[in-house]
PDB file of N, CA and C in Angstrom:
ATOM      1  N   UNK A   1      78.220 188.806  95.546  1.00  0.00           N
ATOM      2  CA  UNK A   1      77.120 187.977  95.050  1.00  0.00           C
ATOM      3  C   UNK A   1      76.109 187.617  96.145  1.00  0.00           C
ATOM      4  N   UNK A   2      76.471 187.662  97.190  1.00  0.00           N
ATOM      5  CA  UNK A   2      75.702 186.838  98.306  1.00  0.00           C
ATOM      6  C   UNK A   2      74.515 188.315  99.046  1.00  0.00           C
ATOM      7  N   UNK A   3      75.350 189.303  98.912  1.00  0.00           N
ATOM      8  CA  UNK A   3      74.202 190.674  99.069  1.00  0.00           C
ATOM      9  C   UNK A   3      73.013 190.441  98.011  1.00  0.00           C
ATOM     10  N   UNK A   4      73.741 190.656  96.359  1.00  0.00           N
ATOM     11  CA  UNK A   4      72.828 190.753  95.410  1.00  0.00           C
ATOM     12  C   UNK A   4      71.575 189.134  95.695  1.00  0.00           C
ATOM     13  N   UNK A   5      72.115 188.154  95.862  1.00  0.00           N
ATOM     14  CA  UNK A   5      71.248 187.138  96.159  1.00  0.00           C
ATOM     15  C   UNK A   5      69.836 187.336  97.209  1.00  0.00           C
ATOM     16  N   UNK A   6      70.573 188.033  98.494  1.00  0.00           N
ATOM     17  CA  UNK A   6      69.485 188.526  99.581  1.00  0.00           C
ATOM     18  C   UNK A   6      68.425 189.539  98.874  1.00  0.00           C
ATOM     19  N   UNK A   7      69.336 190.350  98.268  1.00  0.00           N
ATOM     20  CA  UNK A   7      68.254 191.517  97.667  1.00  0.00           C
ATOM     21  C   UNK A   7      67.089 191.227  96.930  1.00  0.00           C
ATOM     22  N   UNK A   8      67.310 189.701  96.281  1.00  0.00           N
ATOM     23  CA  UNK A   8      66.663 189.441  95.652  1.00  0.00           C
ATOM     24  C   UNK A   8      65.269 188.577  95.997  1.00  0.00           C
ATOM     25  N   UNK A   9      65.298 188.360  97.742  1.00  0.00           N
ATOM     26  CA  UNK A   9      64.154 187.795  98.158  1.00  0.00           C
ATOM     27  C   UNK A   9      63.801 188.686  99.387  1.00  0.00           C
ATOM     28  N   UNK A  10      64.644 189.926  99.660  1.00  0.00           N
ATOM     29  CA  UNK A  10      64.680 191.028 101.114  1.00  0.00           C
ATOM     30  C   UNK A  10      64.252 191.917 101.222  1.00  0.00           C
ATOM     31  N   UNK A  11      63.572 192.760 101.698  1.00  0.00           N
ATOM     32  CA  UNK A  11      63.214 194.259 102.011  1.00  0.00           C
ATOM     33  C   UNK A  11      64.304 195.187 102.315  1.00  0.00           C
ATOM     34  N   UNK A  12      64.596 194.483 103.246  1.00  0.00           N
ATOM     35  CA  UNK A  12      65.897 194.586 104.388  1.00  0.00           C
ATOM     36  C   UNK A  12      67.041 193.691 104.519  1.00  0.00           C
ATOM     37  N   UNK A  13      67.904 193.981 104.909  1.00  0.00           N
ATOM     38  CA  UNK A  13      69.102 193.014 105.022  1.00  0.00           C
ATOM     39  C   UNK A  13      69.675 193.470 106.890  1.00  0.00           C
ATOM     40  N   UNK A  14      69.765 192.179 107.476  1.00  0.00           N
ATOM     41  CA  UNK A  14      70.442 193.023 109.164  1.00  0.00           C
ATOM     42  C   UNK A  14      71.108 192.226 109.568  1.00  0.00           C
ATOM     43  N   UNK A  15      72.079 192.262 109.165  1.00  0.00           N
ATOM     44  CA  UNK A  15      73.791 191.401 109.826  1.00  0.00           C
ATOM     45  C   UNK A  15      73.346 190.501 110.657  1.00  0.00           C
ATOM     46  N   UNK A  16      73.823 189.521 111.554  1.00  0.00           N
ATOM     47  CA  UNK A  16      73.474 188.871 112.165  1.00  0.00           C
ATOM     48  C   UNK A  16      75.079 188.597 113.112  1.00  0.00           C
ATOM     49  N   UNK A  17      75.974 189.552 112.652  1.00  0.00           N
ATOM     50  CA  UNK A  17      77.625 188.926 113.082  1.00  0.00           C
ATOM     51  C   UNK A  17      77.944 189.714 113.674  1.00  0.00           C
ATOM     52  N   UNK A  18      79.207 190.568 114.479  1.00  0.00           N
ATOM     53  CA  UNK A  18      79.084 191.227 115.848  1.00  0.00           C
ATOM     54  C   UNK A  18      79.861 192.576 114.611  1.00  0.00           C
ATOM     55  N   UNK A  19      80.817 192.387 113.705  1.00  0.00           N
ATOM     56  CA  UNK A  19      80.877 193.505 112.588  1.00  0.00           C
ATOM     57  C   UNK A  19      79.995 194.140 111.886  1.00  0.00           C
ATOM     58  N   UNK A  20      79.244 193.397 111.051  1.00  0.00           N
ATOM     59  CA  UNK A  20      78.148 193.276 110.604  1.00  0.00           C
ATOM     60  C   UNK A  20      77.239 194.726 111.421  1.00  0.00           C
ATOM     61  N   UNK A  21      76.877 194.318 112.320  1.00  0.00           N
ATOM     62  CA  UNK A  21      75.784 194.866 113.242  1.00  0.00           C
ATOM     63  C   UNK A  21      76.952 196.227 113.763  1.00  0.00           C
ATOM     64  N   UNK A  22      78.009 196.334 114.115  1.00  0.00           N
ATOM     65  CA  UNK A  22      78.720 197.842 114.359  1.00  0.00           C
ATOM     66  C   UNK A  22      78.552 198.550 113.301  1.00  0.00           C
ATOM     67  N   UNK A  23      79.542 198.143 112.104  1.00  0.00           N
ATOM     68  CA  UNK A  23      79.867 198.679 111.034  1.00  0.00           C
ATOM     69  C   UNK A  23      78.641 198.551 110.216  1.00  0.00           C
ATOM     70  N   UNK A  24      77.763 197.932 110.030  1.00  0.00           N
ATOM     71  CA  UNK A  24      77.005 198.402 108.735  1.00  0.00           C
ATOM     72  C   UNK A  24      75.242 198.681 109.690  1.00  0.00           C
ATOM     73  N   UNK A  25      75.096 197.774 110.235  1.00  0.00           N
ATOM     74  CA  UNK A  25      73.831 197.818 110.824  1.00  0.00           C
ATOM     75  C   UNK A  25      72.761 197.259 110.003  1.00  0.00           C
ATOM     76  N   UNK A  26      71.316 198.133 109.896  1.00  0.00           N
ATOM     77  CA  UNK A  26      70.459 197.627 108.837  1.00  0.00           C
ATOM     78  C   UNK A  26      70.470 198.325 107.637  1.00  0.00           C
ATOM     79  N   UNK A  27      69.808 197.471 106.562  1.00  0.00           N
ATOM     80  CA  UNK A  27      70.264 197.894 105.150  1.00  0.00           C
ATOM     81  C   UNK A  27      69.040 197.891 104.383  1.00  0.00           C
ATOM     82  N   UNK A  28      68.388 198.654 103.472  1.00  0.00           N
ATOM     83  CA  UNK A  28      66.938 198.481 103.213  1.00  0.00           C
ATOM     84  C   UNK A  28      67.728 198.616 102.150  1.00  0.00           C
ATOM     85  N   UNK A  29      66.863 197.548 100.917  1.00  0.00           N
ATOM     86  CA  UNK A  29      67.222 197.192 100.003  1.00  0.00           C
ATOM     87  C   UNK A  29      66.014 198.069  98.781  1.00  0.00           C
ATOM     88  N   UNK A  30      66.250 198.687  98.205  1.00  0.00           N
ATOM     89  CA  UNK A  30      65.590 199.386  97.267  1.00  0.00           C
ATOM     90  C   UNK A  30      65.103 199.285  96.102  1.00  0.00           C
ATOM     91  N   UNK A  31      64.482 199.823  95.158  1.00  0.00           N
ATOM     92  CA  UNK A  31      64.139 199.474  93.673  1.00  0.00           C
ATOM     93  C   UNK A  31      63.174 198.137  93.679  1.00  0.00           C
ATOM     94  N   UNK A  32      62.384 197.596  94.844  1.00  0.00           N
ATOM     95  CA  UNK A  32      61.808 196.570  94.431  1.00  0.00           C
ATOM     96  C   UNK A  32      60.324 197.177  93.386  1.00  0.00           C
ATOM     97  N   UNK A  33      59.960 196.287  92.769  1.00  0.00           N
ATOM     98  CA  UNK A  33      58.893 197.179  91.860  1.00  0.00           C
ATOM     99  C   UNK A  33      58.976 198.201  91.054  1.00  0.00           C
ATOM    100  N   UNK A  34      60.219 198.310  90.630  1.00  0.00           N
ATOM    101  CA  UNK A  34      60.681 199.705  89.830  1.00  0.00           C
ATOM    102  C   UNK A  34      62.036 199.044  88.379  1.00  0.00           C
ATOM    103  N   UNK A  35      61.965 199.737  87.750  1.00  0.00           N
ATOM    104  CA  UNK A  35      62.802 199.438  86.700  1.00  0.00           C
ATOM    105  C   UNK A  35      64.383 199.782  87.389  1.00  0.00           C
ATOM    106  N   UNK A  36      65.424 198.934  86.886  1.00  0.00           N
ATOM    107  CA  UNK A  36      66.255 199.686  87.723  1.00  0.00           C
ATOM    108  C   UNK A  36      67.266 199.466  86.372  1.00  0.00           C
ATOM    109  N   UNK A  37      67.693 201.070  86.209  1.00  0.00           N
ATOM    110  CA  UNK A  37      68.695 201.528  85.147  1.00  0.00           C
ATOM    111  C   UNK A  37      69.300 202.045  85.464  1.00  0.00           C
ATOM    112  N   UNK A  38      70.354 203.116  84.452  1.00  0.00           N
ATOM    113  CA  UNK A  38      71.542 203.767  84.708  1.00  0.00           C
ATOM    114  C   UNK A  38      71.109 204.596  85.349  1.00  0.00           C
ATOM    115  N   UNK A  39      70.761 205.029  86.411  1.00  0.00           N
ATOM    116  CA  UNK A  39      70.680 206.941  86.875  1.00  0.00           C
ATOM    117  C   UNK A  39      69.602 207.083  87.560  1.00  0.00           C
ATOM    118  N   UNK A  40      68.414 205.982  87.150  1.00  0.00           N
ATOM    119  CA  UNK A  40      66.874 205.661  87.514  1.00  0.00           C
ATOM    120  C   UNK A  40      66.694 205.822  89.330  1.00  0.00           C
ATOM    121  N   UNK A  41      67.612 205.078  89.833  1.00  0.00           N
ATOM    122  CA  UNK A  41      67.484 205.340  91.166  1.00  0.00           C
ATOM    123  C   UNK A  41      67.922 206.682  92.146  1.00  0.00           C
ATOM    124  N   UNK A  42      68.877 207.130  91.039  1.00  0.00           N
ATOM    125  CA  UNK A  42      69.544 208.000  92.033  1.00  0.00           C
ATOM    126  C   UNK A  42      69.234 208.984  92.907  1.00  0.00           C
ATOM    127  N   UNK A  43      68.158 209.311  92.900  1.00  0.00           N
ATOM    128  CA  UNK A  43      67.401 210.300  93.605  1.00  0.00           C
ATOM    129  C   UNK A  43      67.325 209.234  94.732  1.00  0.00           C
ATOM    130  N   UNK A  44      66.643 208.279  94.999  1.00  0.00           N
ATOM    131  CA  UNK A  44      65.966 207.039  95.703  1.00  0.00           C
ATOM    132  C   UNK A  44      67.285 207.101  96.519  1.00  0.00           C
ATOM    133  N   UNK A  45      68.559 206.604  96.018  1.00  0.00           N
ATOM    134  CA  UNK A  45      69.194 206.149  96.525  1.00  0.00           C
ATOM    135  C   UNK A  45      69.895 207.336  97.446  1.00  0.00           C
ATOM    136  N   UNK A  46      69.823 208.356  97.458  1.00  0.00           N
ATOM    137  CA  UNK A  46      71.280 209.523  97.873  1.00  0.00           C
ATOM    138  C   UNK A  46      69.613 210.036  98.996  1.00  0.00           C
ATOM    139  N   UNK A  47      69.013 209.718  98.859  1.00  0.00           N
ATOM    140  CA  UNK A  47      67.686 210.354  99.698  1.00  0.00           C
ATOM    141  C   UNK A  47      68.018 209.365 101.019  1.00  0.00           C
ATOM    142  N   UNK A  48      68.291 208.091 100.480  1.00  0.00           N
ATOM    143  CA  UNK A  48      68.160 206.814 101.764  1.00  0.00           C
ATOM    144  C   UNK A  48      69.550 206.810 101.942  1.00  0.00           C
ATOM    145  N   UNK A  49      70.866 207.273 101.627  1.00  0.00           N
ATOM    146  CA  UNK A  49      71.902 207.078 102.037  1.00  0.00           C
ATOM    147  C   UNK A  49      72.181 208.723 103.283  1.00  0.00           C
ATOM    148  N   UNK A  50      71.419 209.421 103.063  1.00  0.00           N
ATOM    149  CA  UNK A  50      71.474 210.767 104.587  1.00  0.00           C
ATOM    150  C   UNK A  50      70.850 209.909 105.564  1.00  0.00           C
ATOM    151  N   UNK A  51      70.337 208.635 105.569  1.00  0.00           N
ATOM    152  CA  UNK A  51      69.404 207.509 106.219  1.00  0.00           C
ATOM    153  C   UNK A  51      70.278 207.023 107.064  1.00  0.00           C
ATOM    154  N   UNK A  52      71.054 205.921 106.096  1.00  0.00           N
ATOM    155  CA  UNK A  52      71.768 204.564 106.248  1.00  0.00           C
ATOM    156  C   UNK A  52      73.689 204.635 105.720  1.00  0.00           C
ATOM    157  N   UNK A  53      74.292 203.818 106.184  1.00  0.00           N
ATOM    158  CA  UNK A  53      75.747 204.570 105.998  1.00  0.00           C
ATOM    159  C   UNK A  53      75.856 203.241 104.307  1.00  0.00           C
ATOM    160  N   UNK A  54      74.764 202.514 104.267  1.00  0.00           N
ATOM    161  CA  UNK A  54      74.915 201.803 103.501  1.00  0.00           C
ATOM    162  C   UNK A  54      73.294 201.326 102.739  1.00  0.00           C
ATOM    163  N   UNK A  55      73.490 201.186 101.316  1.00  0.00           N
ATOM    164  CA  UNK A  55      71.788 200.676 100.957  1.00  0.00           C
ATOM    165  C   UNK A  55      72.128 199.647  99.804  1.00  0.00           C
ATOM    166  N   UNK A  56      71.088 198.808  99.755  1.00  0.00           N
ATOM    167  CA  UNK A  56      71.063 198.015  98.369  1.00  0.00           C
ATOM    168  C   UNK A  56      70.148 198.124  97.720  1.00  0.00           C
ATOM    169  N   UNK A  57      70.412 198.264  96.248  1.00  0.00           N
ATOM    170  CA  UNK A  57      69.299 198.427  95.268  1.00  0.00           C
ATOM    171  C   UNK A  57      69.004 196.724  94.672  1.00  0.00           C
ATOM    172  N   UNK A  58      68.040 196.197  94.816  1.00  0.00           N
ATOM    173  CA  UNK A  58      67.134 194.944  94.242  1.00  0.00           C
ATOM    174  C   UNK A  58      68.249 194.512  93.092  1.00  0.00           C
ATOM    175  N   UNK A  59      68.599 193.491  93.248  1.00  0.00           N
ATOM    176  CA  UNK A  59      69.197 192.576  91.842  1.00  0.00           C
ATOM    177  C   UNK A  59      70.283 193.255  91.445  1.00  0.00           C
ATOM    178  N   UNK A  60      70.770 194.699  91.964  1.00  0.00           N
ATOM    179  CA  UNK A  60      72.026 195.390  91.409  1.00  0.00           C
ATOM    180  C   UNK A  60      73.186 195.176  92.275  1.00  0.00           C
ATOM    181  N   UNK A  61      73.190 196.048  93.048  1.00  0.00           N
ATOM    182  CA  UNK A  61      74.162 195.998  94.460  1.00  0.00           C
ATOM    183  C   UNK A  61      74.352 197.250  95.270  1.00  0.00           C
ATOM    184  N   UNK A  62      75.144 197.320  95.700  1.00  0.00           N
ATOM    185  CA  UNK A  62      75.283 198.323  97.162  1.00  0.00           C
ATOM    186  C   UNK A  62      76.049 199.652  96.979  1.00  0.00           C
ATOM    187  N   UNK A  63      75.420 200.524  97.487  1.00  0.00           N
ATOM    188  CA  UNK A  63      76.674 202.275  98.130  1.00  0.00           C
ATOM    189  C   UNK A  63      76.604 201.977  99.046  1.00  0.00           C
ATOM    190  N   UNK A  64      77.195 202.621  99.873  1.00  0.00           N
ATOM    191  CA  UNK A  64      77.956 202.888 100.641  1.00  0.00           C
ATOM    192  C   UNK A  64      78.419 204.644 100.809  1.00  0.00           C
ATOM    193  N   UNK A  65      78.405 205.462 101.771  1.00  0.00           N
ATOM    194  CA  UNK A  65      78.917 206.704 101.964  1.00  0.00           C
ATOM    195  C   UNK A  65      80.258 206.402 103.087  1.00  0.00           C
ATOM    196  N   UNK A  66      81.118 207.703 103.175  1.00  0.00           N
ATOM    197  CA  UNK A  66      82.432 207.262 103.843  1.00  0.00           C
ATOM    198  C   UNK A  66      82.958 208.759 104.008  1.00  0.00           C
ATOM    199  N   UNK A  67      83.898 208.796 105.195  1.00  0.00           N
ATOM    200  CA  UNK A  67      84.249 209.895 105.163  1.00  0.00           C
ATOM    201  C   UNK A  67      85.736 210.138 103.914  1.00  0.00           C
ATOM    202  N   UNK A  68      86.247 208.751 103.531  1.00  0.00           N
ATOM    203  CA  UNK A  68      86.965 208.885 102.434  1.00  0.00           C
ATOM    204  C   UNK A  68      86.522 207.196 102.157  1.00  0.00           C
ATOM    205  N   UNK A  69      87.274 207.297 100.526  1.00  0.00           N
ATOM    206  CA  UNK A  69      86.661 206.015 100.227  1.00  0.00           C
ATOM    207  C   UNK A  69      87.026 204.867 100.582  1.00  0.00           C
ATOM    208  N   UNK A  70      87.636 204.819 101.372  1.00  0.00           N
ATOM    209  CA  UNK A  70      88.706 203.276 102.296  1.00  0.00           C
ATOM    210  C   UNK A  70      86.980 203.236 103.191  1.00  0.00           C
ATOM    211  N   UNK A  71      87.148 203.953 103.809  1.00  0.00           N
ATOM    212  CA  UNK A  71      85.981 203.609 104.580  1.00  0.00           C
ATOM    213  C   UNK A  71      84.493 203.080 103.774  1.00  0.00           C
ATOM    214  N   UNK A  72      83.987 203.192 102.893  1.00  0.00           N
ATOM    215  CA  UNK A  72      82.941 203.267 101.985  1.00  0.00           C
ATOM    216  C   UNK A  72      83.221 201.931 102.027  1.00  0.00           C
ATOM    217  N   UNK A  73      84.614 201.827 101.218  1.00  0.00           N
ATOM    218  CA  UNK A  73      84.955 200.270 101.014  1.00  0.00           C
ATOM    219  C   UNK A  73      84.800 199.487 101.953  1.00  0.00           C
ATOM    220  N   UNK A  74      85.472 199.673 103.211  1.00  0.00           N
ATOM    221  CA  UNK A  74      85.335 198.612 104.703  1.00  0.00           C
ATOM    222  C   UNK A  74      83.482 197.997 104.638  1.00  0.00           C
ATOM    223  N   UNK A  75      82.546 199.771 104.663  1.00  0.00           N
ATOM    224  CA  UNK A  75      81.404 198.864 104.717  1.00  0.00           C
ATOM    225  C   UNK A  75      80.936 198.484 104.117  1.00  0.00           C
ATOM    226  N   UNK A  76      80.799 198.288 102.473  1.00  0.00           N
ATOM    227  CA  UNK A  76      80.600 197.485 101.535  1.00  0.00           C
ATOM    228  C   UNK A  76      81.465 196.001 102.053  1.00  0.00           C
ATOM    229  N   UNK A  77      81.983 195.799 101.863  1.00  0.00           N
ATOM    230  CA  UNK A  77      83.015 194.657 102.721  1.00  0.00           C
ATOM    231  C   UNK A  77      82.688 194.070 104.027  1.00  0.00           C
ATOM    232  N   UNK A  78      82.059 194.956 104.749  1.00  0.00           N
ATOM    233  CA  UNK A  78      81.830 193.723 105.877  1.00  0.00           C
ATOM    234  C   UNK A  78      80.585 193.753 106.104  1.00  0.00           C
ATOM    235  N   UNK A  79      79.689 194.041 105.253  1.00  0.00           N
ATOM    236  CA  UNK A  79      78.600 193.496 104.923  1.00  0.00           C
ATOM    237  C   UNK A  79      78.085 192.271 103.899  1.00  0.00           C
ATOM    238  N   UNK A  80      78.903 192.374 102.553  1.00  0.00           N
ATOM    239  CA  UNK A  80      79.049 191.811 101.697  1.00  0.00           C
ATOM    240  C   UNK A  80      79.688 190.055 102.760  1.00  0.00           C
ATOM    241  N   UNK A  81      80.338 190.282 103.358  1.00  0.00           N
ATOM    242  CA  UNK A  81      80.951 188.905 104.449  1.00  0.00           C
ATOM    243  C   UNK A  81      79.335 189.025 105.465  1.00  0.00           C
ATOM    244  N   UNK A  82      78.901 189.819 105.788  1.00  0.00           N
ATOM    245  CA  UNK A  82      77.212 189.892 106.666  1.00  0.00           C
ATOM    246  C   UNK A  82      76.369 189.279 105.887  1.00  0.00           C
ATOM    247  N   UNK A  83      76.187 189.293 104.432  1.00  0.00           N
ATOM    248  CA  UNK A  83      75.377 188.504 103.608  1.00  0.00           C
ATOM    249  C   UNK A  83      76.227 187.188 103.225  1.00  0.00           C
ATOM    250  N   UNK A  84      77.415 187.023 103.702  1.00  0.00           N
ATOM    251  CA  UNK A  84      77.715 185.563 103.009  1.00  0.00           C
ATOM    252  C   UNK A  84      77.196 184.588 104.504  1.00  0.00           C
ATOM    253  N   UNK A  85      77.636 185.289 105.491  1.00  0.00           N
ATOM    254  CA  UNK A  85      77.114 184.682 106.636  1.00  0.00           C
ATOM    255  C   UNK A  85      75.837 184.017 106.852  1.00  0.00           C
ATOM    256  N   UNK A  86      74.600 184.881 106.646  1.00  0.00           N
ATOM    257  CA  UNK A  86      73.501 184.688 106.572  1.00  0.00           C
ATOM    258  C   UNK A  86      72.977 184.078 105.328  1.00  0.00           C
ATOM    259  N   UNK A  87      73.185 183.731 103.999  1.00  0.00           N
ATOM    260  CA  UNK A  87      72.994 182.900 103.419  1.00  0.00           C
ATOM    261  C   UNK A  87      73.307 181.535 103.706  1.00  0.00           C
ATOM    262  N   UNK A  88      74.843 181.468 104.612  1.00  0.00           N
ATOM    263  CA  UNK A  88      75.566 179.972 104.640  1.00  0.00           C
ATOM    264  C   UNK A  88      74.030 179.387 106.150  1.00  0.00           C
ATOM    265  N   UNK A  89      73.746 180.658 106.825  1.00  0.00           N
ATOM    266  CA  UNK A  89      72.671 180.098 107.891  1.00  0.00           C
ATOM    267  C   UNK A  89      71.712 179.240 107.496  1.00  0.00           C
ATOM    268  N   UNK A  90      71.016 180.250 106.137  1.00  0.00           N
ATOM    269  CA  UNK A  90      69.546 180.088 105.392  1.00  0.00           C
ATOM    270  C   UNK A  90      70.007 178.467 104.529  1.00  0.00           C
ATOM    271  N   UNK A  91      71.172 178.301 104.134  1.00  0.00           N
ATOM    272  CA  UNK A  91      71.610 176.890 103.371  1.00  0.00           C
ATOM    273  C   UNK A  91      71.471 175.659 105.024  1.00  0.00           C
ATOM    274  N   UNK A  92      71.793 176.446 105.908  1.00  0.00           N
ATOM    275  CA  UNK A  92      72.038 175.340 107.090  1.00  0.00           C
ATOM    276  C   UNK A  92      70.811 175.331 107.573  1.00  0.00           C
ATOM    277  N   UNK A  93      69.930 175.417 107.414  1.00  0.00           N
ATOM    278  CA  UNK A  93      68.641 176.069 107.241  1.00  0.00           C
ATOM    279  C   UNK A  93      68.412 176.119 109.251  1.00  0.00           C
ATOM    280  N   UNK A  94      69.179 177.458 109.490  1.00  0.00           N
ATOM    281  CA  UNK A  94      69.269 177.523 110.914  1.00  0.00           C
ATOM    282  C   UNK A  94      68.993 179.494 111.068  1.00  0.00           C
ATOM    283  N   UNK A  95      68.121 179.538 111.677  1.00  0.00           N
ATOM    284  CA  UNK A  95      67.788 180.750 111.732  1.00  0.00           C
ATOM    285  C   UNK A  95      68.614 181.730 113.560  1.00  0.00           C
ATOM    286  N   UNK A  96      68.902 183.059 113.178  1.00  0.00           N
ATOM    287  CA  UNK A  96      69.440 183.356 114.607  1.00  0.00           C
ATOM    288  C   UNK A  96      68.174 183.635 115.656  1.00  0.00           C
ATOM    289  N   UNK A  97      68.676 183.477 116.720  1.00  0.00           N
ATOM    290  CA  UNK A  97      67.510 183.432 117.992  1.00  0.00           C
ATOM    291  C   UNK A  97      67.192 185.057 117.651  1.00  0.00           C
ATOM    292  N   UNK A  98      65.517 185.041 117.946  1.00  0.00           N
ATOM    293  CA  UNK A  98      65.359 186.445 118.164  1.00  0.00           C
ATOM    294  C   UNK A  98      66.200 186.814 119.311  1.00  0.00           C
ATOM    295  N   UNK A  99      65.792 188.485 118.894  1.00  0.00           N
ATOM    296  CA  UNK A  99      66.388 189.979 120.330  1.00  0.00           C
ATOM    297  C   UNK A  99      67.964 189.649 120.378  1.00  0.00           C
TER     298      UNK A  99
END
């Protein structure tokens, strides 16, 4: 929930936690301005995932690629904890130091 929440005011999403930033890195969030249905993105999305090991589509949620799917899962997962992080910041209303 806390990804789909970011997506919903983000371009981008970029960890801010020392996992976060190994394992997933930055995350461009997709479908803003576009209808988003069954199948609608998929071109969009498999174009930006040879990109990113991970993407989010606007108001839906996240892929992930993996060399098997344990891994796919890990980075869906410690990103999904990368967006709970950075929301609990944006509630503490404390932003991270740039660089």
């Amino acid at each position: 929930p806390h990804a789909i929440a970011l997506s919903l005011t983000e371009t981008k999403i970029v960890p801010n936690d020392a996992e976060g930033l190994a394992i997933v890195g930055q995350v461009p969030v997709l479908g803003w301005h576009m209808e988003v249905r069954p199948g609608g993105l998929a071109d969009v999305i498999t174009q930006a995932l040879k990109k990113c090991r991970i993407v989010m589509v606007h108001g839906h949620g996240s892929f992930a690629t993996g060399q098997l799917l344990e891994e796919a899962h890990n980075c869906i997962t410690a990103f999904e904890e990368s967006c709970r992080v950075i929301c609990l910041l944006k509630s503490l209303r404390v932003s991270p130091p740039e660089g």
